[in-house]
PDB file of N, CA and C in Angstrom:
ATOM      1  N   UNK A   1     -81.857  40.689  -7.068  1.00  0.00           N
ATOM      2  CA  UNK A   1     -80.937  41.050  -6.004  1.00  0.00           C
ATOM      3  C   UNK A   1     -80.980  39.971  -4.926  1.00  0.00           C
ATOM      4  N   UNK A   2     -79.764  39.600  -4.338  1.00  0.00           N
ATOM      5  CA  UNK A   2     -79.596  38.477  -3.268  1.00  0.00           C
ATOM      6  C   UNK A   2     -79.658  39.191  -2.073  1.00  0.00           C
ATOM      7  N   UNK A   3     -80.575  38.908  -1.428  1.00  0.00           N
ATOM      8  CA  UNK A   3     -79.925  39.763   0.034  1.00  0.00           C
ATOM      9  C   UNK A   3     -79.456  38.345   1.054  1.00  0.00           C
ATOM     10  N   UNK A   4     -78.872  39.116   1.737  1.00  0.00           N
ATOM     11  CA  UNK A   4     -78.357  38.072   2.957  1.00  0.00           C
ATOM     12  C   UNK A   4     -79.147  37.744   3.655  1.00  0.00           C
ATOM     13  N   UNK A   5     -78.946  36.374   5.210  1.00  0.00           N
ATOM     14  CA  UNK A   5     -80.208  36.161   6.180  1.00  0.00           C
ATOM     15  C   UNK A   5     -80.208  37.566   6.775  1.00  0.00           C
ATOM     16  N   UNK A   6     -79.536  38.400   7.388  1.00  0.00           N
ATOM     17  CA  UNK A   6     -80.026  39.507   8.328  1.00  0.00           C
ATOM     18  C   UNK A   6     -80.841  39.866   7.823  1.00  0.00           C
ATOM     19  N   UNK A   7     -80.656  40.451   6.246  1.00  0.00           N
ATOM     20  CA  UNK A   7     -81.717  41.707   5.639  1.00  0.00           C
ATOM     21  C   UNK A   7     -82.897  40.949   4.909  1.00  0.00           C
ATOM     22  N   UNK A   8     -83.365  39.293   5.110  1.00  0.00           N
ATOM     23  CA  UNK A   8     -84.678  39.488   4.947  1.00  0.00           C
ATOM     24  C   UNK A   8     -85.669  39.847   5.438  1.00  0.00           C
ATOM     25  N   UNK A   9     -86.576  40.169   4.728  1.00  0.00           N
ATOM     26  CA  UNK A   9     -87.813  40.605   5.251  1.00  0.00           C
ATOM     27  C   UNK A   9     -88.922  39.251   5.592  1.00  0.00           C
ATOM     28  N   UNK A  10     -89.916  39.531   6.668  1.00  0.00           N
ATOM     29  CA  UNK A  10     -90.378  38.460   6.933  1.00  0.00           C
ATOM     30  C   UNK A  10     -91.088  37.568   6.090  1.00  0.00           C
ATOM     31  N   UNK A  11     -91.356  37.636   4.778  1.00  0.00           N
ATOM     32  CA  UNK A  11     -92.052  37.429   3.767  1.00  0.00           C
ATOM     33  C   UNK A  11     -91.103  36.641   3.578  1.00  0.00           C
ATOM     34  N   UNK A  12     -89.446  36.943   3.062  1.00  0.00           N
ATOM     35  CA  UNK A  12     -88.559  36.108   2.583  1.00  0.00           C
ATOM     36  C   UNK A  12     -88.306  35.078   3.363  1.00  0.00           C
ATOM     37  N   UNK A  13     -88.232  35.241   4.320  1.00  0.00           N
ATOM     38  CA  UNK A  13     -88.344  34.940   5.326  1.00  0.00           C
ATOM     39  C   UNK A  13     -88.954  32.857   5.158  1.00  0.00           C
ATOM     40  N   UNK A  14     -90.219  33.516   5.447  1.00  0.00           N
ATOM     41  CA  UNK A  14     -91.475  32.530   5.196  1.00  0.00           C
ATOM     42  C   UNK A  14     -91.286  31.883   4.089  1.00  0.00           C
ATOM     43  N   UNK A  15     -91.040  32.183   3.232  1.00  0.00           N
ATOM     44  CA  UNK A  15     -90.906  31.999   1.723  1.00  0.00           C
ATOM     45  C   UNK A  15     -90.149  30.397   1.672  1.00  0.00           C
ATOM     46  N   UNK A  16     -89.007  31.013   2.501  1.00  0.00           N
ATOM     47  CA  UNK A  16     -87.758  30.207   2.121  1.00  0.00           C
ATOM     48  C   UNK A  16     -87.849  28.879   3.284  1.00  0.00           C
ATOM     49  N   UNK A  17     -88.212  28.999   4.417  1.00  0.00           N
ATOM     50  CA  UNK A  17     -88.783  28.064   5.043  1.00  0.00           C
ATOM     51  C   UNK A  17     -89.865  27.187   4.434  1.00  0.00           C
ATOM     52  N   UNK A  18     -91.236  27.515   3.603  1.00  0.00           N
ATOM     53  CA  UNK A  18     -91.914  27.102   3.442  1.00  0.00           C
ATOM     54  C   UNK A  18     -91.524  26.106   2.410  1.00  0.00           C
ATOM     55  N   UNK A  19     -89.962  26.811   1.229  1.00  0.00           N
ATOM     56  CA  UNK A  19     -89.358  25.999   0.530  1.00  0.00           C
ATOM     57  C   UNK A  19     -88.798  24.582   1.106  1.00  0.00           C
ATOM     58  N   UNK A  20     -87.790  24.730   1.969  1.00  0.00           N
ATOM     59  CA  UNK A  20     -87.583  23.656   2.811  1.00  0.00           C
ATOM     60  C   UNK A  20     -88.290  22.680   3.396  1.00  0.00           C
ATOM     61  N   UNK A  21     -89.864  23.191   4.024  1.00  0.00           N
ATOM     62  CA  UNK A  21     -90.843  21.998   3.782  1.00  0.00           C
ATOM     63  C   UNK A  21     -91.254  21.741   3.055  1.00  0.00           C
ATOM     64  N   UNK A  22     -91.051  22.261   1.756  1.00  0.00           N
ATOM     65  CA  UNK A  22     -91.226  20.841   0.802  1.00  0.00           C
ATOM     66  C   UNK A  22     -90.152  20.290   0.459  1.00  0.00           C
ATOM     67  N   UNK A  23     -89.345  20.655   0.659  1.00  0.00           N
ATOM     68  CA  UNK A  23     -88.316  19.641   0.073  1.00  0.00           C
ATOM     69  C   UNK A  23     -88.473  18.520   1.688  1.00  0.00           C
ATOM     70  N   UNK A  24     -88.461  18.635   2.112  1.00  0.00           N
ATOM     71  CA  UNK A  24     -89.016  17.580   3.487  1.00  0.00           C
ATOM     72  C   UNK A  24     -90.346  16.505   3.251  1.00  0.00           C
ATOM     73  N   UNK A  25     -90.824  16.947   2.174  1.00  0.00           N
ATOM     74  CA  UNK A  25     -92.098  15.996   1.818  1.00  0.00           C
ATOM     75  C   UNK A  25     -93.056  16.632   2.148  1.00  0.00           C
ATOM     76  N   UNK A  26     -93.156  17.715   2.500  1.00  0.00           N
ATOM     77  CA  UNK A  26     -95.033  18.830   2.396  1.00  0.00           C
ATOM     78  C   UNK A  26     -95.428  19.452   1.709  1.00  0.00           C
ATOM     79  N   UNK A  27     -96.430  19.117   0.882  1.00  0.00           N
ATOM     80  CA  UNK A  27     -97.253  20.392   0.130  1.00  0.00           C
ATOM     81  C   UNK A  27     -97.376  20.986   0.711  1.00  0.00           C
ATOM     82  N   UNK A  28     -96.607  22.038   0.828  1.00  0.00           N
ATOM     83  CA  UNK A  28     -96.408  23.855   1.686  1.00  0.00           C
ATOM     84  C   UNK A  28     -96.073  24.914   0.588  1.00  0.00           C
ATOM     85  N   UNK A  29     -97.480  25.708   1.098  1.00  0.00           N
ATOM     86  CA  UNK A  29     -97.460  27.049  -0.174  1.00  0.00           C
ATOM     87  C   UNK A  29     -97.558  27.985   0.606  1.00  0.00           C
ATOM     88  N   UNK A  30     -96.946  29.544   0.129  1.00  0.00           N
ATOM     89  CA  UNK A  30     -97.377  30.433   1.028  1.00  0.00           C
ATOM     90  C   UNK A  30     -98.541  31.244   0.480  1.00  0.00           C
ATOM     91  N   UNK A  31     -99.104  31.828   1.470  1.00  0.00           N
ATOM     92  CA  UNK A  31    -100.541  32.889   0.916  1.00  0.00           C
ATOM     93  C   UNK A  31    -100.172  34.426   1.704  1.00  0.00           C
ATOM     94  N   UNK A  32    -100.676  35.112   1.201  1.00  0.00           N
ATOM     95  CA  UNK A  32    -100.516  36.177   1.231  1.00  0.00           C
ATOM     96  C   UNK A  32    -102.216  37.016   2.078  1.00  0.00           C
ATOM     97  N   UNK A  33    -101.834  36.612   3.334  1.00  0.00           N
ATOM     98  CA  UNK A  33    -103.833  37.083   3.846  1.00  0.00           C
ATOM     99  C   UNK A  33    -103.892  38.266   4.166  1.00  0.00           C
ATOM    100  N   UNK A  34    -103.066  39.103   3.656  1.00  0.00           N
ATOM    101  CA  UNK A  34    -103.488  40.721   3.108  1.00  0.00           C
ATOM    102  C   UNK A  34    -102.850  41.208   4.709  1.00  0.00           C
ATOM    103  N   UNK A  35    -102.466  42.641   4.270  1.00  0.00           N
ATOM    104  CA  UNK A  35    -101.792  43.556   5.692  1.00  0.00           C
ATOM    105  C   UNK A  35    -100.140  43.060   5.208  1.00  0.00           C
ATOM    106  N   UNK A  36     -99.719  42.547   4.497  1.00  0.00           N
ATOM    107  CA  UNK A  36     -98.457  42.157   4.657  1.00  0.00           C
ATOM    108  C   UNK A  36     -97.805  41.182   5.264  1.00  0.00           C
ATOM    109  N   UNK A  37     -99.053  39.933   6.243  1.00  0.00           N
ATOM    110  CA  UNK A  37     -98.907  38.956   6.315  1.00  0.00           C
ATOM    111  C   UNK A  37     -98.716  38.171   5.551  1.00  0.00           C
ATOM    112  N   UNK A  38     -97.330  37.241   5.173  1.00  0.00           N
ATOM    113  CA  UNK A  38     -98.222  35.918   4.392  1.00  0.00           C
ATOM    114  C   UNK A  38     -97.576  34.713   5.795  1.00  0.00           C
ATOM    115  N   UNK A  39     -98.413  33.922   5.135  1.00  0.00           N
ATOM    116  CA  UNK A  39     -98.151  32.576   5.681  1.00  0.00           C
ATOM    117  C   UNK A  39     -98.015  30.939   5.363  1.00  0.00           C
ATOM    118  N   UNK A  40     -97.862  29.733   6.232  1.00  0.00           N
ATOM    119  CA  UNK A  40     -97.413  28.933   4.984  1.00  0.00           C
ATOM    120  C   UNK A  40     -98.615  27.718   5.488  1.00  0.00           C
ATOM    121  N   UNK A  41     -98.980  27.550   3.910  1.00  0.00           N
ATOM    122  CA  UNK A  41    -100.330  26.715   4.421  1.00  0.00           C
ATOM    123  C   UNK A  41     -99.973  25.039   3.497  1.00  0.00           C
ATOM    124  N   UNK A  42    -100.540  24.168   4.734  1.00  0.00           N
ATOM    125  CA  UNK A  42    -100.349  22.774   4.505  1.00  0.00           C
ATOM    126  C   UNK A  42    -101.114  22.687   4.834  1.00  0.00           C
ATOM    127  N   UNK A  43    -101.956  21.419   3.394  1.00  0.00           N
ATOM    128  CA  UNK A  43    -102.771  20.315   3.675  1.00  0.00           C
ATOM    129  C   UNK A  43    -103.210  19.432   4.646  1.00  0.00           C
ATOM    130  N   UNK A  44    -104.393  18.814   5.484  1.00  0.00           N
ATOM    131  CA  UNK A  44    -104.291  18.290   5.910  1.00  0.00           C
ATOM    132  C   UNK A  44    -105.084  17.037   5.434  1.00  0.00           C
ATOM    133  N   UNK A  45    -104.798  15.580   6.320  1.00  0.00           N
ATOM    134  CA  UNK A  45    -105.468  14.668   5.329  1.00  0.00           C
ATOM    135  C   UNK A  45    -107.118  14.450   5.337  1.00  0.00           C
ATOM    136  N   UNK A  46    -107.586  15.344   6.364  1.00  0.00           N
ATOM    137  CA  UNK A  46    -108.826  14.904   6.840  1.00  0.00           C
ATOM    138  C   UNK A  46    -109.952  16.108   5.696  1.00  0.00           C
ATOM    139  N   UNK A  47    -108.819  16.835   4.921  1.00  0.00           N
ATOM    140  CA  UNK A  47    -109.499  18.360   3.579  1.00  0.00           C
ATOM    141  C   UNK A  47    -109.107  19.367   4.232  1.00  0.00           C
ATOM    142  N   UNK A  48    -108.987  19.704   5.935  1.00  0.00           N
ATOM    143  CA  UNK A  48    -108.678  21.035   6.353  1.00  0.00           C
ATOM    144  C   UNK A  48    -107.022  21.485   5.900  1.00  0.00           C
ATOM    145  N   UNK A  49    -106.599  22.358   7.145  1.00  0.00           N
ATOM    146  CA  UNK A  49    -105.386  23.135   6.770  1.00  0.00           C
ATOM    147  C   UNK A  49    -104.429  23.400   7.812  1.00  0.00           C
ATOM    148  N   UNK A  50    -103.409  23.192   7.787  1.00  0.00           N
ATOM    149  CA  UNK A  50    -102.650  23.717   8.996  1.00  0.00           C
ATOM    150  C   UNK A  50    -102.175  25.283   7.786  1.00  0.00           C
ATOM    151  N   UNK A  51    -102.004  26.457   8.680  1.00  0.00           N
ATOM    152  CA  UNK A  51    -101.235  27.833   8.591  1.00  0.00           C
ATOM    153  C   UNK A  51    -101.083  28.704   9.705  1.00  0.00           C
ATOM    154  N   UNK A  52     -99.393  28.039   9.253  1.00  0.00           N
ATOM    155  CA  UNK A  52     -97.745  28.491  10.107  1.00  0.00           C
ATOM    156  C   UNK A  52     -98.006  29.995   9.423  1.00  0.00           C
ATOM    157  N   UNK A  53     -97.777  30.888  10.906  1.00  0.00           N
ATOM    158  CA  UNK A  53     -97.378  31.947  11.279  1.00  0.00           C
ATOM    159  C   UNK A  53     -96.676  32.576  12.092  1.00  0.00           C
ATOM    160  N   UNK A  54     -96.189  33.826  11.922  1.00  0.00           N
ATOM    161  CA  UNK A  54     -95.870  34.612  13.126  1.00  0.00           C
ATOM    162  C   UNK A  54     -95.912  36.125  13.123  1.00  0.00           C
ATOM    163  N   UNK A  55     -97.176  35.703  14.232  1.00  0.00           N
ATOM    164  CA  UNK A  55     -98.204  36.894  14.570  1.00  0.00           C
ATOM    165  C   UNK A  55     -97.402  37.148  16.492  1.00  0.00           C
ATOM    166  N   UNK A  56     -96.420  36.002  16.675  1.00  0.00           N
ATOM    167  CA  UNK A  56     -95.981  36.449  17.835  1.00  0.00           C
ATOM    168  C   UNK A  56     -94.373  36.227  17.753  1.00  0.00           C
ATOM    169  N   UNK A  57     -94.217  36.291  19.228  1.00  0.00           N
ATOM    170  CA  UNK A  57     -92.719  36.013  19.111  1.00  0.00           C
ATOM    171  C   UNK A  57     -91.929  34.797  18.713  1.00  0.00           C
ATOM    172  N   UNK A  58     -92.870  33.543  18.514  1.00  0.00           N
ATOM    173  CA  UNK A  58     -92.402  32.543  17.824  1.00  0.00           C
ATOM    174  C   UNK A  58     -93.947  31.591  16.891  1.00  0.00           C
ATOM    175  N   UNK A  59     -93.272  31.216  15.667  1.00  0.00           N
ATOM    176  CA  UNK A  59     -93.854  30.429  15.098  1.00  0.00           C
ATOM    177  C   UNK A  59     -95.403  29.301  15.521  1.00  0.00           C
ATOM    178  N   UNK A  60     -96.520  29.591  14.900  1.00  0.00           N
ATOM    179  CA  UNK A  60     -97.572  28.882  15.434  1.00  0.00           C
ATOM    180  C   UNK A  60     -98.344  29.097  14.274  1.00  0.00           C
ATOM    181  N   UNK A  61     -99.503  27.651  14.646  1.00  0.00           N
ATOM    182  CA  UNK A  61    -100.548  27.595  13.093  1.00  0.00           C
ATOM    183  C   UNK A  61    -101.801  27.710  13.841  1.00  0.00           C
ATOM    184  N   UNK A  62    -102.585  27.678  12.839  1.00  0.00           N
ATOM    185  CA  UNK A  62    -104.314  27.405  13.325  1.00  0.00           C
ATOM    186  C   UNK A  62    -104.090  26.093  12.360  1.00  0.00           C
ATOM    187  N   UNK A  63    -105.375  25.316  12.658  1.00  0.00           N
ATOM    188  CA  UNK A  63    -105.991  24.399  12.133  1.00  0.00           C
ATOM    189  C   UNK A  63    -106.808  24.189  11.924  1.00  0.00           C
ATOM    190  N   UNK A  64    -107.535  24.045  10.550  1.00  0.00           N
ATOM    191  CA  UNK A  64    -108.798  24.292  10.121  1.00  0.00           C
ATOM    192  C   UNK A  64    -109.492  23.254   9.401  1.00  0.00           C
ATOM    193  N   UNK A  65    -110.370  22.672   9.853  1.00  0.00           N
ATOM    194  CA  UNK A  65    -111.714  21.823   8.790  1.00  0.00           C
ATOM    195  C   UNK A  65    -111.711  21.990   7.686  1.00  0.00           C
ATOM    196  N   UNK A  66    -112.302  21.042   7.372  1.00  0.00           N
ATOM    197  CA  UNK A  66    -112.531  21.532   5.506  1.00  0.00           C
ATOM    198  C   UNK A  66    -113.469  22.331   5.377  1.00  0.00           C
ATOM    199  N   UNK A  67    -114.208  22.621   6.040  1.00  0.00           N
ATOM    200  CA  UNK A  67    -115.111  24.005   5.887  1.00  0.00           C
ATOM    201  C   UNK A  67    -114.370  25.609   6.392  1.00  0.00           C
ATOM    202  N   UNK A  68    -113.084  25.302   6.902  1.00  0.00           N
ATOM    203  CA  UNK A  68    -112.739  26.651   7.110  1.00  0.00           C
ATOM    204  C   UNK A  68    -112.616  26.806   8.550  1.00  0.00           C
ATOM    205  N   UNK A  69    -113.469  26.167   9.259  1.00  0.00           N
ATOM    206  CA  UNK A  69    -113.192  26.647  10.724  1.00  0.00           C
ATOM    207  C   UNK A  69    -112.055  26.170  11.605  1.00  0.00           C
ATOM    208  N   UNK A  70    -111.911  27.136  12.549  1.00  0.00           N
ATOM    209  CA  UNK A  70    -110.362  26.708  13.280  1.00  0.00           C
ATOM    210  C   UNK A  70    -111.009  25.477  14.421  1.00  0.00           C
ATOM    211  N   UNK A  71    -110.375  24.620  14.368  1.00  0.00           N
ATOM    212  CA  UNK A  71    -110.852  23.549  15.283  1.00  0.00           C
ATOM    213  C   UNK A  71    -109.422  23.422  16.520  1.00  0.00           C
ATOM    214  N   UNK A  72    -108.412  23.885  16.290  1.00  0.00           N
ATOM    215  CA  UNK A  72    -107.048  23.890  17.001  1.00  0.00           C
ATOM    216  C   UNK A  72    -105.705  24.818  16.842  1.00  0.00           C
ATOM    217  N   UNK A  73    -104.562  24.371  17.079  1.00  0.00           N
ATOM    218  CA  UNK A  73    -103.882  25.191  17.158  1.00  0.00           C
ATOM    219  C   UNK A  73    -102.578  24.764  17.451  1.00  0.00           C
ATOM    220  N   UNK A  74    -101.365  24.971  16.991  1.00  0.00           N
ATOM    221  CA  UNK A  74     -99.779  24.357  17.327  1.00  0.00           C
ATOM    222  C   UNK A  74     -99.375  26.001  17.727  1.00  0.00           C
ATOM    223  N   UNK A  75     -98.602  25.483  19.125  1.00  0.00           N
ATOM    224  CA  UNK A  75     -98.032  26.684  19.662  1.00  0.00           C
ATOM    225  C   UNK A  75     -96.467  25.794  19.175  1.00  0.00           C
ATOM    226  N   UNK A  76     -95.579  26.782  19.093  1.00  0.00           N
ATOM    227  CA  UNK A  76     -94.241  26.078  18.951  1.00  0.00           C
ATOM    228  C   UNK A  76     -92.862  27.186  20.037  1.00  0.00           C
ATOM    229  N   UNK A  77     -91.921  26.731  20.004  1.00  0.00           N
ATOM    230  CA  UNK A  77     -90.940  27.605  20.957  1.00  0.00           C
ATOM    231  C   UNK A  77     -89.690  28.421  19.540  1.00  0.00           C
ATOM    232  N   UNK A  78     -90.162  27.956  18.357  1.00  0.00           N
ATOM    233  CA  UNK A  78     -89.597  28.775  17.093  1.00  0.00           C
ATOM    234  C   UNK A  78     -89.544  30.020  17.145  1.00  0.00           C
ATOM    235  N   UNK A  79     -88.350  30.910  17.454  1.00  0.00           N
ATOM    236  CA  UNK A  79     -88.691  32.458  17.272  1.00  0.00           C
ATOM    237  C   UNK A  79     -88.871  32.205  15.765  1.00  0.00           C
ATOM    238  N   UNK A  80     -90.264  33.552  15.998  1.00  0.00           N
ATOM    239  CA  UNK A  80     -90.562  33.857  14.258  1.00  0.00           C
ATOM    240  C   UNK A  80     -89.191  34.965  13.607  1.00  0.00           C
ATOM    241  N   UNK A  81     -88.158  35.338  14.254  1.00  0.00           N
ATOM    242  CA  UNK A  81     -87.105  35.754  13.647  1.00  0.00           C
ATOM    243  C   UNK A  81     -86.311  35.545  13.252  1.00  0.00           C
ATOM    244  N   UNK A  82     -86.019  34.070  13.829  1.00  0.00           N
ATOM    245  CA  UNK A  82     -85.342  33.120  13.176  1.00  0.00           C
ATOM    246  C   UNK A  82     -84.404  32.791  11.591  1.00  0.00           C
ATOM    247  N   UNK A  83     -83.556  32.883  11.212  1.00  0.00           N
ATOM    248  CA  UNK A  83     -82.874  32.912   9.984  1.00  0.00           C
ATOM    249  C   UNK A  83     -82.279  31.418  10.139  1.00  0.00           C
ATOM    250  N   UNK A  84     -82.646  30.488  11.136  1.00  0.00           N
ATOM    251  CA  UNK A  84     -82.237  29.347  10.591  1.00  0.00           C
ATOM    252  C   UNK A  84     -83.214  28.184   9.721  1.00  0.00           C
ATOM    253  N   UNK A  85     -83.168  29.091   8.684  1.00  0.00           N
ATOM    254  CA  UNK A  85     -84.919  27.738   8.072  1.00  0.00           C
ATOM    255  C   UNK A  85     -84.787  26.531   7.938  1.00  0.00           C
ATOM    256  N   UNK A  86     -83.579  25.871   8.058  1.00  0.00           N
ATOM    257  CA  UNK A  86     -83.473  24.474   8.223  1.00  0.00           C
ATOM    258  C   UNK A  86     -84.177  24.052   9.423  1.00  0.00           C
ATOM    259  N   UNK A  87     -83.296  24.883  10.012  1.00  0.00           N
ATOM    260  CA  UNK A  87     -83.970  23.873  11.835  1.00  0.00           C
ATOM    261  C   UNK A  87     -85.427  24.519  12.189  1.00  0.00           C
ATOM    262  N   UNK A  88     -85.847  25.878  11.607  1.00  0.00           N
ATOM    263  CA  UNK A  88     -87.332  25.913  11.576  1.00  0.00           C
ATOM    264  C   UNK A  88     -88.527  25.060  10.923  1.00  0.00           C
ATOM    265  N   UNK A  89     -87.579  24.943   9.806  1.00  0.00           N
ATOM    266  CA  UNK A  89     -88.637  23.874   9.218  1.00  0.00           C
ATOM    267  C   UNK A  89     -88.665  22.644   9.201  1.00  0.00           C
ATOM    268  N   UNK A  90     -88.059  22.276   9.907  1.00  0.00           N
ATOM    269  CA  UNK A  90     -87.885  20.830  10.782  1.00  0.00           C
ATOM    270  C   UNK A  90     -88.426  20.390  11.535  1.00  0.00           C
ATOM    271  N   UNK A  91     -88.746  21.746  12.438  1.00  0.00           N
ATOM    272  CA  UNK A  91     -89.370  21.776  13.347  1.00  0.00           C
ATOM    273  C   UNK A  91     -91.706  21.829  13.499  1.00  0.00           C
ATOM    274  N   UNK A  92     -91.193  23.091  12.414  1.00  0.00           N
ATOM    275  CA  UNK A  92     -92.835  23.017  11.839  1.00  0.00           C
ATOM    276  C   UNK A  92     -93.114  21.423  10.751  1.00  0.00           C
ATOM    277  N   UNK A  93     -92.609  20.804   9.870  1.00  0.00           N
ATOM    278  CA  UNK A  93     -92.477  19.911   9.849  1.00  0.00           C
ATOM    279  C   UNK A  93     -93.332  19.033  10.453  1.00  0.00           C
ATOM    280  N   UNK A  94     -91.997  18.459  11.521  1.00  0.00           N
ATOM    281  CA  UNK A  94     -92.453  17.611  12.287  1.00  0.00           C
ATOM    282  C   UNK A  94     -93.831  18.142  13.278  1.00  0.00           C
ATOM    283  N   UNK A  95     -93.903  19.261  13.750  1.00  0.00           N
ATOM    284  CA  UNK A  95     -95.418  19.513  14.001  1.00  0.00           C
ATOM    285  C   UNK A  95     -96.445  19.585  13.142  1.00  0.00           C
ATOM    286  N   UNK A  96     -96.557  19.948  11.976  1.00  0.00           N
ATOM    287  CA  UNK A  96     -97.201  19.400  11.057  1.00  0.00           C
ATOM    288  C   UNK A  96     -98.085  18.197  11.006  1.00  0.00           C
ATOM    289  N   UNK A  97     -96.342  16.973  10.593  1.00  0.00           N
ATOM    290  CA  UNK A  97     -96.799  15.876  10.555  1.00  0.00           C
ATOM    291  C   UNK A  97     -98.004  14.754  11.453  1.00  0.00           C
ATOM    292  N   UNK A  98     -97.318  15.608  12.959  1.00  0.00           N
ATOM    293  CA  UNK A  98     -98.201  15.433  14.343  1.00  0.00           C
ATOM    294  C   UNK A  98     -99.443  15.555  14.164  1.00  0.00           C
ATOM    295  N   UNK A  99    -100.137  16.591  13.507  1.00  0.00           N
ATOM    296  CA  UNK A  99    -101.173  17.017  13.291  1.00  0.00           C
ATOM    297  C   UNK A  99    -102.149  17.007  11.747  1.00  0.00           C
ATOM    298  N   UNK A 100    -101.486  16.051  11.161  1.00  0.00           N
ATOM    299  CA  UNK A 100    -102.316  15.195  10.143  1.00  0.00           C
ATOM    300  C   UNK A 100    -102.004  15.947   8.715  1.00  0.00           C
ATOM    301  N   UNK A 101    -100.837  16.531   8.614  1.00  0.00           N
ATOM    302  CA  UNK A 101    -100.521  16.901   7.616  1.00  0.00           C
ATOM    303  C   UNK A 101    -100.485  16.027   6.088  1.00  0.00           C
ATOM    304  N   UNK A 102    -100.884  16.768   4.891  1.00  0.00           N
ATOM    305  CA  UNK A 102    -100.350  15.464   3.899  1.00  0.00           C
ATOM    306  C   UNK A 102     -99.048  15.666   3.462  1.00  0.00           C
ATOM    307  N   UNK A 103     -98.209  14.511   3.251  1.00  0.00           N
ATOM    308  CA  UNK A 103     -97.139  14.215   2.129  1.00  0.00           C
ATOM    309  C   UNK A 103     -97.210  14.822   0.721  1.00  0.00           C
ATOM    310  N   UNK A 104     -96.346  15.032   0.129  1.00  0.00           N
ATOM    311  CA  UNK A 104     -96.174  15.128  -1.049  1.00  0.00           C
ATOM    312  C   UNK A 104     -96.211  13.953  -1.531  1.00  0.00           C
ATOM    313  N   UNK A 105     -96.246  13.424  -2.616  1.00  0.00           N
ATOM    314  CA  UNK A 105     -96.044  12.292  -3.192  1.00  0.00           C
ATOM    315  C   UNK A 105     -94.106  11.852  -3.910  1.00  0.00           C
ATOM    316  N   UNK A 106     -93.372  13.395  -3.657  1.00  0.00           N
ATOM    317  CA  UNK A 106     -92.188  12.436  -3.774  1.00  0.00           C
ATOM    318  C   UNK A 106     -91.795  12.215  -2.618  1.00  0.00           C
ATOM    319  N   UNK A 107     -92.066  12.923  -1.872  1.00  0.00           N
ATOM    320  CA  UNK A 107     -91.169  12.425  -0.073  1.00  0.00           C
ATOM    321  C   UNK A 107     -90.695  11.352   0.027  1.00  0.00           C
ATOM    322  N   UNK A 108     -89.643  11.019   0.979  1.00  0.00           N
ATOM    323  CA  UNK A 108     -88.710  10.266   1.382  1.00  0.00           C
ATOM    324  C   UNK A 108     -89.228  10.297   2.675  1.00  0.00           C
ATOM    325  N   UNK A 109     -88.926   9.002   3.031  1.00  0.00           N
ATOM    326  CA  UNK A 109     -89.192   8.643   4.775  1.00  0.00           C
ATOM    327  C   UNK A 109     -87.756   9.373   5.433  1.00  0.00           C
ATOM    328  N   UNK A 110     -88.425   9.873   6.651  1.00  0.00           N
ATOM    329  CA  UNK A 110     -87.815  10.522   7.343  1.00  0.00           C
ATOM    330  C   UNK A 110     -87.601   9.839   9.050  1.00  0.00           C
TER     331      UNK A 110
END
């Protein structure tokens, strides 16, 4: 079944954004961290992780070590309700990238 942007749910939501950063050049997957959250987690180059959420009224990640711990944090001005996933994920994206994200290996310079 297709639903339209109004009637996704925030999952689809995420989903379909997280698609768009990769097609932008990010290994971006979503996870599922239980309660009905998921979220979209990118590599970073140093082994840790950036994971994009929204736990508020707009879009934000933690950032984590390669051991797991949160060492930081991207606040962004993205409502997490957002149905435009182009310009959301453009946006996480480019904050991403800011913050030591890896490339995919087909990416295109941007």
């Amino acid at each position: 079944m297709i639903t339209s942007a109004q009637e996704w749910t925030e999952e689809e939501r995420t989903e379909k954004i997280a698609e768009a950063m990769m097609a932008l050049g990010l290994d971006a997957s979503t996870e599922d961290t239980g309660g009905g959250i998921v979220c979209i987690v990118i590599p970073r180059t140093d082994g840790g992780a950036i994971s994009w959420g929204t736990a508020d009224l707009t879009w934000g990640a933690a950032i984590t070590d390669e051991d797991g711990q949160q060492v930081s944090y991207i606040n962004t001005e993205c409502p997490s309700n957002s149905n435009d996933v182009d310009g959301t994920a453009k946006a996480l994206f480019d904050a991403s990238l800011r913050n030591g994200a890896v490339r995919n290996r087909s990416s295109r310079l941007l």
